[in-house]
PDB file of N, CA and C in Angstrom:
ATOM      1  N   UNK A   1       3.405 -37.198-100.423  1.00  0.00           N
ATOM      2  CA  UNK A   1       3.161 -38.392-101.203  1.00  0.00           C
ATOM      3  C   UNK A   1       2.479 -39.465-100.359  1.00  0.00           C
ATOM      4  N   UNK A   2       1.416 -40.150-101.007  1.00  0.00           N
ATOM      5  CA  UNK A   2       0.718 -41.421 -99.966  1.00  0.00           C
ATOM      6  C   UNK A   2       1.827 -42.683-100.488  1.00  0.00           C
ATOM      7  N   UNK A   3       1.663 -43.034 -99.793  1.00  0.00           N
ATOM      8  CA  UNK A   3       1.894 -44.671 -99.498  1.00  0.00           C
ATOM      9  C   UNK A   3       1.154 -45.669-100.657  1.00  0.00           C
ATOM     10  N   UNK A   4       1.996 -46.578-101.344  1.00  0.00           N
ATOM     11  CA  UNK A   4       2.001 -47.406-102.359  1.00  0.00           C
ATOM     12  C   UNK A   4       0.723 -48.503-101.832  1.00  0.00           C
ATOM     13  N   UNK A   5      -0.524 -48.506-102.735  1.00  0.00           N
ATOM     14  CA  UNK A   5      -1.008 -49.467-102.041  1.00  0.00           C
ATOM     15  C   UNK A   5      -1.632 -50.050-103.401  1.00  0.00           C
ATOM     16  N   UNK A   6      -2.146 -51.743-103.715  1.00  0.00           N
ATOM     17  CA  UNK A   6      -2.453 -52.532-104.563  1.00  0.00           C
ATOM     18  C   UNK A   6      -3.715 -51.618-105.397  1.00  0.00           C
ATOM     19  N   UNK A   7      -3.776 -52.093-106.486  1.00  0.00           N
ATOM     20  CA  UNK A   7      -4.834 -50.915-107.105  1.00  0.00           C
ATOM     21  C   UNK A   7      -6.272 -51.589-106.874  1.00  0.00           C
ATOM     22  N   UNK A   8      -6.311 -52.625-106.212  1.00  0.00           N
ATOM     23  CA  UNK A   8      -7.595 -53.267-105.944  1.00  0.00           C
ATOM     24  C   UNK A   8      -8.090 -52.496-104.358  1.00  0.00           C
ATOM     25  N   UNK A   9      -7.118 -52.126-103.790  1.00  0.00           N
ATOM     26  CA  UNK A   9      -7.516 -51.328-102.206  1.00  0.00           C
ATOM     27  C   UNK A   9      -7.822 -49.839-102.646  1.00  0.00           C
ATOM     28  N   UNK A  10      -7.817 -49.546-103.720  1.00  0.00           N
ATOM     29  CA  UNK A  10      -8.123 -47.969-103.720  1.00  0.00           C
ATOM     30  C   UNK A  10      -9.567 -47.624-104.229  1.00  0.00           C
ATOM     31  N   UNK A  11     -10.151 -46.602-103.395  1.00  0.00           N
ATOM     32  CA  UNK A  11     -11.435 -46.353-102.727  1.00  0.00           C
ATOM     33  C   UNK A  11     -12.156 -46.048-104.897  1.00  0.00           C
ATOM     34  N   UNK A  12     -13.229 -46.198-104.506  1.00  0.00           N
ATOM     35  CA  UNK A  12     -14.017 -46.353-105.896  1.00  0.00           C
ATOM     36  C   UNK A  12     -14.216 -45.039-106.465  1.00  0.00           C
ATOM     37  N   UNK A  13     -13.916 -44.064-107.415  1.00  0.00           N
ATOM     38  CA  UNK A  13     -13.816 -42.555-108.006  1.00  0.00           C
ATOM     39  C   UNK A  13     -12.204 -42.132-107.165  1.00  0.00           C
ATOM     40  N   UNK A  14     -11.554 -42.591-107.083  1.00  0.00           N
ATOM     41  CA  UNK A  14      -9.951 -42.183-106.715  1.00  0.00           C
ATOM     42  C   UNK A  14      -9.050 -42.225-108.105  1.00  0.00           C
ATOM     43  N   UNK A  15      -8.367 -41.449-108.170  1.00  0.00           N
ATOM     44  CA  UNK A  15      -7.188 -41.485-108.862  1.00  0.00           C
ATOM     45  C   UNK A  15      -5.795 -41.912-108.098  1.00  0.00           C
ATOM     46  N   UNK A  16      -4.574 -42.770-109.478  1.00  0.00           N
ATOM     47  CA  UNK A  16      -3.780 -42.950-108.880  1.00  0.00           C
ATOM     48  C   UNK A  16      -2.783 -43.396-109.985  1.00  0.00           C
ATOM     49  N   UNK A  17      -1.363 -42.888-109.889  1.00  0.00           N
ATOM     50  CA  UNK A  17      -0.508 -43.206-110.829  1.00  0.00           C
ATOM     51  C   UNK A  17       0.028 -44.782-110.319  1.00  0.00           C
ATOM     52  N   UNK A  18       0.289 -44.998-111.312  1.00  0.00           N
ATOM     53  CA  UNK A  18       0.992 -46.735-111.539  1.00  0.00           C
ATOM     54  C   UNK A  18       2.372 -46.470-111.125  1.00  0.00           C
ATOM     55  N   UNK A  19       2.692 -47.036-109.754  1.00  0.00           N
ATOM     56  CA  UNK A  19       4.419 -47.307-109.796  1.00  0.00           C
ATOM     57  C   UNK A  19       4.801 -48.725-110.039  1.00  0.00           C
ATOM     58  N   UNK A  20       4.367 -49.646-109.966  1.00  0.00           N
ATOM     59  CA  UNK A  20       4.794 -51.102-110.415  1.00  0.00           C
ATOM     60  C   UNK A  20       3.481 -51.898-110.845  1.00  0.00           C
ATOM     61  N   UNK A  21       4.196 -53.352-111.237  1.00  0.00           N
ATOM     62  CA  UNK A  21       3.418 -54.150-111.644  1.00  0.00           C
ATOM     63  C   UNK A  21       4.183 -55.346-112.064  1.00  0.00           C
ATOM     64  N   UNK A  22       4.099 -56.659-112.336  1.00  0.00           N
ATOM     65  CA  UNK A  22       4.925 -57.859-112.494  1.00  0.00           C
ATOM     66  C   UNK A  22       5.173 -57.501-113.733  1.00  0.00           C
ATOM     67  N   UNK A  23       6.146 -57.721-114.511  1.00  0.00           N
ATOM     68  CA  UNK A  23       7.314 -57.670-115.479  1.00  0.00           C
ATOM     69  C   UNK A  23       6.855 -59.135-116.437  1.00  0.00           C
ATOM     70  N   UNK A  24       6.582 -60.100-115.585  1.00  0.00           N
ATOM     71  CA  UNK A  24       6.109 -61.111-116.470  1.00  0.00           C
ATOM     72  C   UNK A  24       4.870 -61.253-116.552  1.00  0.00           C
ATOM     73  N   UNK A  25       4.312 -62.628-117.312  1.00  0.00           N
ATOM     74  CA  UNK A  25       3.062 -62.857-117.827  1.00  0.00           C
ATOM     75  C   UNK A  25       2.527 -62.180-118.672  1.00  0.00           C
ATOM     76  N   UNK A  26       1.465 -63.039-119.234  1.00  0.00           N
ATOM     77  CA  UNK A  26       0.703 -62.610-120.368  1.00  0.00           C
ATOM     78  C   UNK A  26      -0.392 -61.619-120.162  1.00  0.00           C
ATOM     79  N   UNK A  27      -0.663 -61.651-118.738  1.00  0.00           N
ATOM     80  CA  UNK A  27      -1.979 -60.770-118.611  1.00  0.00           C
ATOM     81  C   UNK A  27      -1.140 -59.134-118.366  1.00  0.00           C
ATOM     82  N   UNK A  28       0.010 -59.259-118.072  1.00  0.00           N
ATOM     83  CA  UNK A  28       0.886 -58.024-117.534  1.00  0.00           C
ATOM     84  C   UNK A  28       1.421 -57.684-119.477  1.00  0.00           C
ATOM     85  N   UNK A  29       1.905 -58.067-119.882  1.00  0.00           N
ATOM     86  CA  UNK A  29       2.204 -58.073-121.373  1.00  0.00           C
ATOM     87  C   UNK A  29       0.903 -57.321-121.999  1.00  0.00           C
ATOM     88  N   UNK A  30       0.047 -57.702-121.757  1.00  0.00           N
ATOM     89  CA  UNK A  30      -1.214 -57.275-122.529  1.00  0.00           C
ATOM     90  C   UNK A  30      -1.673 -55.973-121.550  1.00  0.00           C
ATOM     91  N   UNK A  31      -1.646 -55.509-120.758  1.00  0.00           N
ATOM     92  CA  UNK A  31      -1.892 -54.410-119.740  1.00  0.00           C
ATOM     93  C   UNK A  31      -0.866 -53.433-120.368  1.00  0.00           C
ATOM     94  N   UNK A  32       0.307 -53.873-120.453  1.00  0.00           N
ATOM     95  CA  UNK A  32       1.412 -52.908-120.958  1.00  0.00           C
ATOM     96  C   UNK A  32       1.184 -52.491-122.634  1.00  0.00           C
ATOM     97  N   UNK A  33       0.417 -53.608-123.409  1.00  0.00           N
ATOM     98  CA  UNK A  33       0.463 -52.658-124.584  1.00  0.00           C
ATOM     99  C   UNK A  33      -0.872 -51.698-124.651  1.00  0.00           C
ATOM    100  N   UNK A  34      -2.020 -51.915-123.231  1.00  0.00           N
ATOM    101  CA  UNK A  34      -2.667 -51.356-123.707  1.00  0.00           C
ATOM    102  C   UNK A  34      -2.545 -49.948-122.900  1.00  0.00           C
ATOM    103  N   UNK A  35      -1.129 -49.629-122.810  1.00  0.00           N
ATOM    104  CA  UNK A  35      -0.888 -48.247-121.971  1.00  0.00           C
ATOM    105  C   UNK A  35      -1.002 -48.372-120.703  1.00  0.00           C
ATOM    106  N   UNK A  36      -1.016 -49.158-119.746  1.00  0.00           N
ATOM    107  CA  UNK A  36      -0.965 -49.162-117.985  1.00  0.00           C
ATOM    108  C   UNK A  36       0.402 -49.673-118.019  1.00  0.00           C
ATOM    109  N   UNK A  37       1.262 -48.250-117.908  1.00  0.00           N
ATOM    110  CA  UNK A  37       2.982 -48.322-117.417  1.00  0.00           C
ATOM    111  C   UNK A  37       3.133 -47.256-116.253  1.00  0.00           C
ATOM    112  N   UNK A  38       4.273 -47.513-115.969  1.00  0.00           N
ATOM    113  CA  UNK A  38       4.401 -47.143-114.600  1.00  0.00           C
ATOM    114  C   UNK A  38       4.245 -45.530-115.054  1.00  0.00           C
ATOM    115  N   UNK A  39       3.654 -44.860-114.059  1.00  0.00           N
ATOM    116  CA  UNK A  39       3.585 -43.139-114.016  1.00  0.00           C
ATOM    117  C   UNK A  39       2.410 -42.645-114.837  1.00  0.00           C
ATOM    118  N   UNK A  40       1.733 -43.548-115.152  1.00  0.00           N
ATOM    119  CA  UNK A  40       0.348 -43.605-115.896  1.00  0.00           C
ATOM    120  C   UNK A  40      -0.724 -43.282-114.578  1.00  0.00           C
ATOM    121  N   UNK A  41      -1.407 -42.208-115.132  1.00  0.00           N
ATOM    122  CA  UNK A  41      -2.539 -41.755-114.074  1.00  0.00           C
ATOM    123  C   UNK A  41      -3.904 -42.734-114.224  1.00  0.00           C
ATOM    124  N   UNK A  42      -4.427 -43.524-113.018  1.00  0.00           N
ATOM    125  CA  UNK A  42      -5.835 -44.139-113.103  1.00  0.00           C
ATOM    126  C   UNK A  42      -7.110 -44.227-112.497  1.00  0.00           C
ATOM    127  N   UNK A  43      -8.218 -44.157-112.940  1.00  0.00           N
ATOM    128  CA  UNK A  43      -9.409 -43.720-112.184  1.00  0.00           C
ATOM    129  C   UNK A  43      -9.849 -44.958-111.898  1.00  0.00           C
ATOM    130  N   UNK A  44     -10.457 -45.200-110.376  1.00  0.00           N
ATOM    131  CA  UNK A  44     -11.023 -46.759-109.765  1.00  0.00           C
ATOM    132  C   UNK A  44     -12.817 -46.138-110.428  1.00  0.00           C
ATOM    133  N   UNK A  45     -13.445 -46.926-111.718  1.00  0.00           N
ATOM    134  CA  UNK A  45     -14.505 -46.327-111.788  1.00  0.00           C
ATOM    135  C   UNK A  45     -15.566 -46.849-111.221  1.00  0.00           C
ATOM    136  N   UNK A  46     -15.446 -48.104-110.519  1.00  0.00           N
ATOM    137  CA  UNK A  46     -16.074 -49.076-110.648  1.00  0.00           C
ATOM    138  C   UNK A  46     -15.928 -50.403-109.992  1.00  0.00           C
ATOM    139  N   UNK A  47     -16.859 -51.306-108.816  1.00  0.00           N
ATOM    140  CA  UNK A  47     -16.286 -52.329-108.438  1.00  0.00           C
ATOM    141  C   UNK A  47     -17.363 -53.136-108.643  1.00  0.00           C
ATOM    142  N   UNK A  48     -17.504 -54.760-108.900  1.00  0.00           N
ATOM    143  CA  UNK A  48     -18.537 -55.413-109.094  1.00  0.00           C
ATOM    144  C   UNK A  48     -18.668 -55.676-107.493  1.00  0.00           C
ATOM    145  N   UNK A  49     -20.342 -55.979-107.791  1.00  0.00           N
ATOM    146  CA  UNK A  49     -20.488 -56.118-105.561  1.00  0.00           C
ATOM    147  C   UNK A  49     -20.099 -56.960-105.245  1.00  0.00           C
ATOM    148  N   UNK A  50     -19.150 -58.100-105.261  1.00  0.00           N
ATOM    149  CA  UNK A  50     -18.440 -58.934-104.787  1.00  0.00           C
ATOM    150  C   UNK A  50     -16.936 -58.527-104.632  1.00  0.00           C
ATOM    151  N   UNK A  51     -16.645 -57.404-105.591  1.00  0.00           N
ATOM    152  CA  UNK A  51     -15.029 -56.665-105.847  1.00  0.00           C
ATOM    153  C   UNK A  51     -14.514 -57.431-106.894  1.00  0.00           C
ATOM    154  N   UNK A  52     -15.200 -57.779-107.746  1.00  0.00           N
ATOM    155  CA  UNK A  52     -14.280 -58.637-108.865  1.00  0.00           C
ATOM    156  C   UNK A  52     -15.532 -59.088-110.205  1.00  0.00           C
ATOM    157  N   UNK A  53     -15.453 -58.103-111.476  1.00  0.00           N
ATOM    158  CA  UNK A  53     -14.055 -57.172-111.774  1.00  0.00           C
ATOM    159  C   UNK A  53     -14.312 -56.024-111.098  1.00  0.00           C
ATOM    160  N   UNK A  54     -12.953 -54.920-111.293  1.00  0.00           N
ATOM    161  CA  UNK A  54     -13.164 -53.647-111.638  1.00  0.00           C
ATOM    162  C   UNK A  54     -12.809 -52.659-112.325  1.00  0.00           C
ATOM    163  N   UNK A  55     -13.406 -51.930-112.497  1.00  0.00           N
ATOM    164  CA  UNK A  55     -13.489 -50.984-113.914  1.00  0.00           C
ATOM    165  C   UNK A  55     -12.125 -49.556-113.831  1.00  0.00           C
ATOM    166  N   UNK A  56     -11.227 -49.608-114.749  1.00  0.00           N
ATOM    167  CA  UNK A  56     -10.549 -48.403-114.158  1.00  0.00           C
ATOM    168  C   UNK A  56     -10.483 -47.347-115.446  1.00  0.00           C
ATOM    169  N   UNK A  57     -10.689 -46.569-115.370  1.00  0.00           N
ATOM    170  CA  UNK A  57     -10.256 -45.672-116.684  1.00  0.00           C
ATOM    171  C   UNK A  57      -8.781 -45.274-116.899  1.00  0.00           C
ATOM    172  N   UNK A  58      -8.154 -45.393-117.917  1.00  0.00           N
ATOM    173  CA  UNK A  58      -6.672 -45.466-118.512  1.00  0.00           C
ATOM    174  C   UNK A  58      -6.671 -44.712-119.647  1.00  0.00           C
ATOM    175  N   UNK A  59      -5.875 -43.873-119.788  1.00  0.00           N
ATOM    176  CA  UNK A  59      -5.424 -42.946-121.267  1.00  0.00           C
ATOM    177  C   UNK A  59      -6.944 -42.914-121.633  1.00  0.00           C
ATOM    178  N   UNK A  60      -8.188 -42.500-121.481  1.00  0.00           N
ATOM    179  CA  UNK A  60      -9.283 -42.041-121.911  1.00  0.00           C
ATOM    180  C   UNK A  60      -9.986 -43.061-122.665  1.00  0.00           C
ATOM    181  N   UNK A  61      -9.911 -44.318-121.948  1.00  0.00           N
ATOM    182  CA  UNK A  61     -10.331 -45.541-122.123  1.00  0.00           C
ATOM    183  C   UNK A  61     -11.409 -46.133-121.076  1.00  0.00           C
ATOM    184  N   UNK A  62     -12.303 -46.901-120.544  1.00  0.00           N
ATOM    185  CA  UNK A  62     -11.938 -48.180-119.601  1.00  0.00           C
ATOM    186  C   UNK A  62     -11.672 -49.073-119.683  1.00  0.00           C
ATOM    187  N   UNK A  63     -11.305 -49.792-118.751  1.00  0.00           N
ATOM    188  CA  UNK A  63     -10.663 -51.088-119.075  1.00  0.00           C
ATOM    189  C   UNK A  63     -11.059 -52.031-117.201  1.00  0.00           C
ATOM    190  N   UNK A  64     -11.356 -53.102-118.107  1.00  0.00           N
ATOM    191  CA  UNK A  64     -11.885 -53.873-116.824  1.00  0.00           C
ATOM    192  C   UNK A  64     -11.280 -54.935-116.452  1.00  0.00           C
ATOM    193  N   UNK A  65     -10.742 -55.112-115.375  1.00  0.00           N
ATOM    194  CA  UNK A  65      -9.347 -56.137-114.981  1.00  0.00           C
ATOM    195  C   UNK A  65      -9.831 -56.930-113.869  1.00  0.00           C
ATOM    196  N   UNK A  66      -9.556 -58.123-113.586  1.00  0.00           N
ATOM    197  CA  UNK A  66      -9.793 -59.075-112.502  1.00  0.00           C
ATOM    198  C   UNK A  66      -8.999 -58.508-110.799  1.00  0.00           C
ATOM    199  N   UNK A  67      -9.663 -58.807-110.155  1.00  0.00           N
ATOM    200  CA  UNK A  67      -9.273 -58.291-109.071  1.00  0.00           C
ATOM    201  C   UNK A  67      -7.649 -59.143-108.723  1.00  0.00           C
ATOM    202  N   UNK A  68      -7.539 -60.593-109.543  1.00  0.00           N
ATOM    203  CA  UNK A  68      -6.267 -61.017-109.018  1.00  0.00           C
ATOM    204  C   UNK A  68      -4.625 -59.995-109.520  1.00  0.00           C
ATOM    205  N   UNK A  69      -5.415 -59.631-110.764  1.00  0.00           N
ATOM    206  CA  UNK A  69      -4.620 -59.047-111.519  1.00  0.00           C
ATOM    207  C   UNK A  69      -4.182 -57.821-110.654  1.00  0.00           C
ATOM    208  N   UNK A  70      -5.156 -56.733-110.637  1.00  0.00           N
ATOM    209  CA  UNK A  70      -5.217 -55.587-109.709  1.00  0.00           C
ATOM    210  C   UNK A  70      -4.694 -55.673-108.344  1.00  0.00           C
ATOM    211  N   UNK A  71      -4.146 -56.660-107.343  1.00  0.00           N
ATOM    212  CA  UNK A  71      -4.000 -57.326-106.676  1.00  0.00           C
ATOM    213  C   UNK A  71      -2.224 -56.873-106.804  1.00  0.00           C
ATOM    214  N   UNK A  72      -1.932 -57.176-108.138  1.00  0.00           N
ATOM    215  CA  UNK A  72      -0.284 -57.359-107.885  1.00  0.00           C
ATOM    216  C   UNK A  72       0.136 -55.820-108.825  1.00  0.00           C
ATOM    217  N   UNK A  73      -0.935 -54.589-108.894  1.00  0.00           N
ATOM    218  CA  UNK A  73      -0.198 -53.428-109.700  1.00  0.00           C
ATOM    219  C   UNK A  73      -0.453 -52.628-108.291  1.00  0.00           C
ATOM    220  N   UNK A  74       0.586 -52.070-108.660  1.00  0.00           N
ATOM    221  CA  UNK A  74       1.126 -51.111-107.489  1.00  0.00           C
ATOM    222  C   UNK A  74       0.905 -49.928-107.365  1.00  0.00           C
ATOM    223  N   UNK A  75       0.120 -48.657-106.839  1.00  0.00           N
ATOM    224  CA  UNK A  75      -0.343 -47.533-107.363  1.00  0.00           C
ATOM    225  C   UNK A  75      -0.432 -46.701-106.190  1.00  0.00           C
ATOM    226  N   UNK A  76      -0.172 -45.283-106.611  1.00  0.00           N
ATOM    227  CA  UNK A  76       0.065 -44.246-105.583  1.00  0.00           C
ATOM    228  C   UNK A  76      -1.049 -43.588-105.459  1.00  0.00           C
ATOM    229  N   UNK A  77      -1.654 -43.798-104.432  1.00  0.00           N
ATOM    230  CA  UNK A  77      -3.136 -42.302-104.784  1.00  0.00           C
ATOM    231  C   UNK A  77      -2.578 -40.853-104.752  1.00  0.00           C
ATOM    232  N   UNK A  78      -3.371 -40.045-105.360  1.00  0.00           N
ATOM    233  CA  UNK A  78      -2.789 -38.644-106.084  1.00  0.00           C
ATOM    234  C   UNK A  78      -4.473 -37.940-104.675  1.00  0.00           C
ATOM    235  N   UNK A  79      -3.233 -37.188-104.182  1.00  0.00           N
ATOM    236  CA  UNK A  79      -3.917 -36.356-103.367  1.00  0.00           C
ATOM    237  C   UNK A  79      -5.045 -35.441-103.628  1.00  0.00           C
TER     238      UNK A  79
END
């Protein structure tokens, strides 16, 4: 198993399941209904050239999140 690292540090075409993420707020509320819960598999598809946003694919979606956000979800890379 790797080591838990922020989903904004994981390398660009990586996969990685969700082990945490803040419990509160509205931007975490809205992440959770749109399916990013913990043990959820995610693809980094994408970084803007500054690193903010970036693009991740979720349940056969993308979805494009601010790097502050990505910052505080917690994710395992899948070997």
């Amino acid at each position: 198993m790797a080591d838990p690292i922020a989903l904004s540090h994981l390398p660009v075409g990586s996969q990685a399941n969700v082990v945490d993420y803040p419990l509160s707020g509205t931007a975490f509320l809205r992440l959770r209904e749109m399916g990013l819960l913990p043990g959820t598999t995610v693809t980094l598809m994408r970084k803007a050239p500054l690193g903010d946003p970036l693009e991740i694919k979720v349940r056969g979606y993308n979805l494009t999140l601010r790097k502050t956000e990505a910052d505080h979800i917690t994710v395992e890379p899948v070997a």
